[in-house]
Protein backbone atom coordinates (compact mmCIF):
# COMPACT_ATOMS: atom_id res chain seq x y z
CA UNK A 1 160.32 53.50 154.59
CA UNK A 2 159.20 51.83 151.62
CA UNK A 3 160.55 52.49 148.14
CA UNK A 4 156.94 53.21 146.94
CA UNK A 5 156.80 55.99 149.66
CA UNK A 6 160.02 57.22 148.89
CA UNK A 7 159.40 57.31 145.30
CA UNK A 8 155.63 59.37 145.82
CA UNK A 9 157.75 61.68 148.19
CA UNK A 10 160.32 62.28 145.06
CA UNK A 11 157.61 63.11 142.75
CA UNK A 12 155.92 65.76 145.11
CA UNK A 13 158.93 67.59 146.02
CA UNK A 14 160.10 67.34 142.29
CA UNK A 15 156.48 68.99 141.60
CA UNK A 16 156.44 71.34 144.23
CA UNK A 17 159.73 72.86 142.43
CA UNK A 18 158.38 72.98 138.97
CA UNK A 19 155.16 74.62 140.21
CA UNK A 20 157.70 77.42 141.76
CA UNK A 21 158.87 78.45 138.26
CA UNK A 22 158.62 82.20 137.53
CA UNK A 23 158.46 82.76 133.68
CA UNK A 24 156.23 84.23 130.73
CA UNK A 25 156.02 79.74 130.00
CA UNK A 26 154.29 79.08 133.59
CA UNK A 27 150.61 79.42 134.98
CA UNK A 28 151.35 83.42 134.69
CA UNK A 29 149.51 84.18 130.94
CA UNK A 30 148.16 87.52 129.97
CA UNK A 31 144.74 86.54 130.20
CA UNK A 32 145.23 85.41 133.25
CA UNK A 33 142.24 85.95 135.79
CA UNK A 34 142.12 86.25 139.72
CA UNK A 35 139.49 83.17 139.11
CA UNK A 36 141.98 81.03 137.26
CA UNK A 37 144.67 81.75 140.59
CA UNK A 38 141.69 79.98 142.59
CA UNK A 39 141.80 77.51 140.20
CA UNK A 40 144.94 76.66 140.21
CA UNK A 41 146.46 77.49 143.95
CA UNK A 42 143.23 76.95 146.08
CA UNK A 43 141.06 79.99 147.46
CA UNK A 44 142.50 79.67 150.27
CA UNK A 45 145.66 80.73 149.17
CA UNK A 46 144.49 83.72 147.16
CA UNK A 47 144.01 87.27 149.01
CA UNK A 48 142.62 89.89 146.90
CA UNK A 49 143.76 93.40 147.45
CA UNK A 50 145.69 96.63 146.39
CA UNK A 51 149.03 95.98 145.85
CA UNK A 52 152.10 99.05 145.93
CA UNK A 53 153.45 99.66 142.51
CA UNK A 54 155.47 102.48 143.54
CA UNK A 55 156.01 106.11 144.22
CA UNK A 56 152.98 105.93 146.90
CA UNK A 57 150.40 104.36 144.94
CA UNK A 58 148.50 101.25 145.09
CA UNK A 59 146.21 98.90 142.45
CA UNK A 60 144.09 96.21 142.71
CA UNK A 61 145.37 93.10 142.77
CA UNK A 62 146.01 89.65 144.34
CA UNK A 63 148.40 88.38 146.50
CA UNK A 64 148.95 84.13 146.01
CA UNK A 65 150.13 82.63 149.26
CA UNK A 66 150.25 85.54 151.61
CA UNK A 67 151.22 84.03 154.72
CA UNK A 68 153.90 81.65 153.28
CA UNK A 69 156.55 84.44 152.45
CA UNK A 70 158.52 81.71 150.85
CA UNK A 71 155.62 81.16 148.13
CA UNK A 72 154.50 84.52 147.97
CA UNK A 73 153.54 86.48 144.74
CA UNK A 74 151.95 89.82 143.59
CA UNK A 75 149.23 90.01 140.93
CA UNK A 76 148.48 93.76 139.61
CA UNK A 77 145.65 93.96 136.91
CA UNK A 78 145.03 95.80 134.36
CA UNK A 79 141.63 95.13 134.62
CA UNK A 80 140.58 96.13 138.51
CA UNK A 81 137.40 95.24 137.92
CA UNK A 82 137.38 91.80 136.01
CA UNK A 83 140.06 90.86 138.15
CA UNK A 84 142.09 89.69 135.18
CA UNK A 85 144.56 90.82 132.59
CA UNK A 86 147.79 91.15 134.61
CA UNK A 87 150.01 94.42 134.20
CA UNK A 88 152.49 92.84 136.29
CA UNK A 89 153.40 89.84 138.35
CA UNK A 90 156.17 90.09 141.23
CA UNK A 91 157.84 88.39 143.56
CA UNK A 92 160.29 90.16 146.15
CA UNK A 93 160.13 87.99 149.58
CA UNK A 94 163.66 88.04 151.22
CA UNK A 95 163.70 84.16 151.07
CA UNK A 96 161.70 82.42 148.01
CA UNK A 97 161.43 79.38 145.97
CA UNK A 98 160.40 81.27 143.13
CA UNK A 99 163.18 81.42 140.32
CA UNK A 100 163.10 81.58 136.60
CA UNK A 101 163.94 78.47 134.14
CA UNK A 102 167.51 79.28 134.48
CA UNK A 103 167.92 79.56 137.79
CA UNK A 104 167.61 83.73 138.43
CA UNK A 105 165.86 84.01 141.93
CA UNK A 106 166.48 86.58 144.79
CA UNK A 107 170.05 87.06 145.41
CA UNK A 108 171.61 86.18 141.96
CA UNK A 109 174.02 89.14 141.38
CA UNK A 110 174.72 90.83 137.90
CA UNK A 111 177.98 89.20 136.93
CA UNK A 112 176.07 85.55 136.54
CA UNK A 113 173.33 86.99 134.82
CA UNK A 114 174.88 88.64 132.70
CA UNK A 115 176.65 84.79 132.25
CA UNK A 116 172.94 83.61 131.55
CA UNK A 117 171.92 86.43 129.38
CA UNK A 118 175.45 86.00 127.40
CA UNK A 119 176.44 89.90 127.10
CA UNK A 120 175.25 93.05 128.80
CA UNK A 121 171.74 94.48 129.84
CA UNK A 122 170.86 97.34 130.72
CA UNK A 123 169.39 98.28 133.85
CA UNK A 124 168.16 101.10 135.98
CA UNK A 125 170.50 103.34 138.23
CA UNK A 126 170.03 102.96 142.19
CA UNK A 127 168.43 104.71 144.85
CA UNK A 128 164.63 105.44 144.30
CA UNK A 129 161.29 103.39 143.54
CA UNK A 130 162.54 101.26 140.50
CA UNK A 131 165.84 101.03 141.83
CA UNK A 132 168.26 98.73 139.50
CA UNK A 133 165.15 97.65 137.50
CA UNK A 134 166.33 95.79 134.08
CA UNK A 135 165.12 97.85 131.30
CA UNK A 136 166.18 95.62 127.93
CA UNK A 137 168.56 91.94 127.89
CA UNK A 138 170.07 94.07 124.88
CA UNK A 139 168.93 91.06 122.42
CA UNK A 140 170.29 88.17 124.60
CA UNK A 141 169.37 84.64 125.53
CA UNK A 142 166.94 86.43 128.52
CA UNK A 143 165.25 88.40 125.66
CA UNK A 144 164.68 84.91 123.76
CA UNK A 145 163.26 83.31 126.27
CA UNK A 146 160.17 86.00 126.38
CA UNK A 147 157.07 85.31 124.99
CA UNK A 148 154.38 87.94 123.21
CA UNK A 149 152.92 90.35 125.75
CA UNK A 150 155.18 89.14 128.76
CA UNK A 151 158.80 90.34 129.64
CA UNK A 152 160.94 88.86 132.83
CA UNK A 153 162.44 91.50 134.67
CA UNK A 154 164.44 91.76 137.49
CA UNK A 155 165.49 94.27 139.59
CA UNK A 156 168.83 94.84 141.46
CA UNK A 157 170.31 96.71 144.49
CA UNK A 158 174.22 97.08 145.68
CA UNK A 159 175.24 96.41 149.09
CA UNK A 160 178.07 98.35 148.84
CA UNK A 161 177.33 101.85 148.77
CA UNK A 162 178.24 102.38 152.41
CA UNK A 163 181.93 101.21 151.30
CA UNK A 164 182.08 102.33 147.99
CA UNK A 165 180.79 105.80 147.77
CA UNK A 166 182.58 107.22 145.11
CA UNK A 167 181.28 104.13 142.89
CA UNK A 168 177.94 104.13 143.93
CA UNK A 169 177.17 108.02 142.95
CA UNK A 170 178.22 107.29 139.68
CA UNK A 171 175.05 104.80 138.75
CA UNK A 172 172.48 107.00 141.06
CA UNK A 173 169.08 108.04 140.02
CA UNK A 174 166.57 107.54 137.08
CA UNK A 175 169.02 106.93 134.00
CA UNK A 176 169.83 104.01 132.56
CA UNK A 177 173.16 101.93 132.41
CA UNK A 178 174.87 99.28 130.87
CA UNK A 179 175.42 96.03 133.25
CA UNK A 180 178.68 96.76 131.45
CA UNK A 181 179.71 99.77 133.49
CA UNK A 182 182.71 99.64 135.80
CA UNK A 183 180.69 100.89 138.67
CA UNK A 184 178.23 97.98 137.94
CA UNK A 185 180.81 95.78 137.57
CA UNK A 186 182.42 96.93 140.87
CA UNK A 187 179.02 97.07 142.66
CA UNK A 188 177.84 93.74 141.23
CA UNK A 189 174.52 94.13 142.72
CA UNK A 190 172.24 91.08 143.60
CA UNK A 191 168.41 90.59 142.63
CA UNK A 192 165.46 91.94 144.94
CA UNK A 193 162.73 91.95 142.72
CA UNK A 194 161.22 89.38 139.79
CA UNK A 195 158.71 90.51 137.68
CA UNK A 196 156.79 89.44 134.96
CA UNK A 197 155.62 92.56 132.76
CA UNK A 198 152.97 92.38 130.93
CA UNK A 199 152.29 96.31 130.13
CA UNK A 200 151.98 96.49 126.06
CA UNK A 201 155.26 97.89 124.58
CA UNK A 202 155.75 99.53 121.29
């Protein structure tokens, strides 16, 4: 192989990888349009269609590489009918290349971001539709890192609760809780959900 070919081979994985960043800094804007996903990922890898926000209900959206589950990523708008103006943009496949610029992707557990975020967040308790969903970075490097009118969340679930039960119960339902908290701590859930939110805040 010749070092030309290994060198063209370098710079297309090397872009492949910076294409798969997730963050409020990427291709994701809040003027963002299903026409400018064509644009920039090829028609042929962008499905329009309701997406499930929760609790049983759907929106119209777009969903960028459907049948590469690696790749994949959800588009809801805020405009159904432009097509355009994200409310949010998710990615929850099992296995992904999506991660944000430091490194967060599926399967990161609390304990290291907290480590990236350098303190405590606050975050959702377990066991219904926005299970473990991060609600605030509390004012730390995460929240810096945000840009106006988009927000990186994640969202995370325990694998424990079978042999922890006690512990679980005690970060259950729709309240919210330091990353801080023993159980938390004990728990030390991993990522399931990224999301980029673009929903205006006060």
């Amino acid at each position: 192989m010749t070092t030309l070919l290994v060198l063209v081979m370098l710079g297309q994985t090397l872009a492949a990888e910076q294409s798969r960043v997730f963050g409020c800094n990427g291709p994701f804007t809040p003027d963002l349009t299903e026409q400018r996903l064509i644009e920039i990922y090829g028609a042929a890898n962008v499905r329009a269609g309701d997406v499930y926000v929760g609790e049983g209900f759907s929106e119209p959206g777009a969903v960028v590489f459907p049948d590469s589950p690696p790749d994949r990523i959800e588009v809801v708008w805020s405009d159904g009918e432009k097509r355009a103006m994200p409310r949010f943009v998710r990615v929850r496949s099992k296995s992904t290349r999506w991660k944000t610029a430091d490194l967060i992707t599926i399967g990161s557990d609390l304990k290291s971001i907290e480590r990236i975020n350098r303190r405590p967040f606050r975050l959702r308790g377990f066991g219904w539709d926005y299970s473990g969903s991060v609600t605030s970075w509390a004012g730390g490097r995460l929240e810096r890192e945000e840009t106006a009118g988009c927000r990186i969340r994640v969202a995370l679930q325990p694998g424990g609760e079978g042999e922890w039960p006690s512990i679980w119960q005690q970060v259950l339902g729709d309240r919210e809780f330091s990353s801080g908290h023993p159980a938390m701590q004990k728990l030390n859930p991993h990522v399931y959900q990224l999301l980029l939110d673009f929903s205006r805040h006060d």
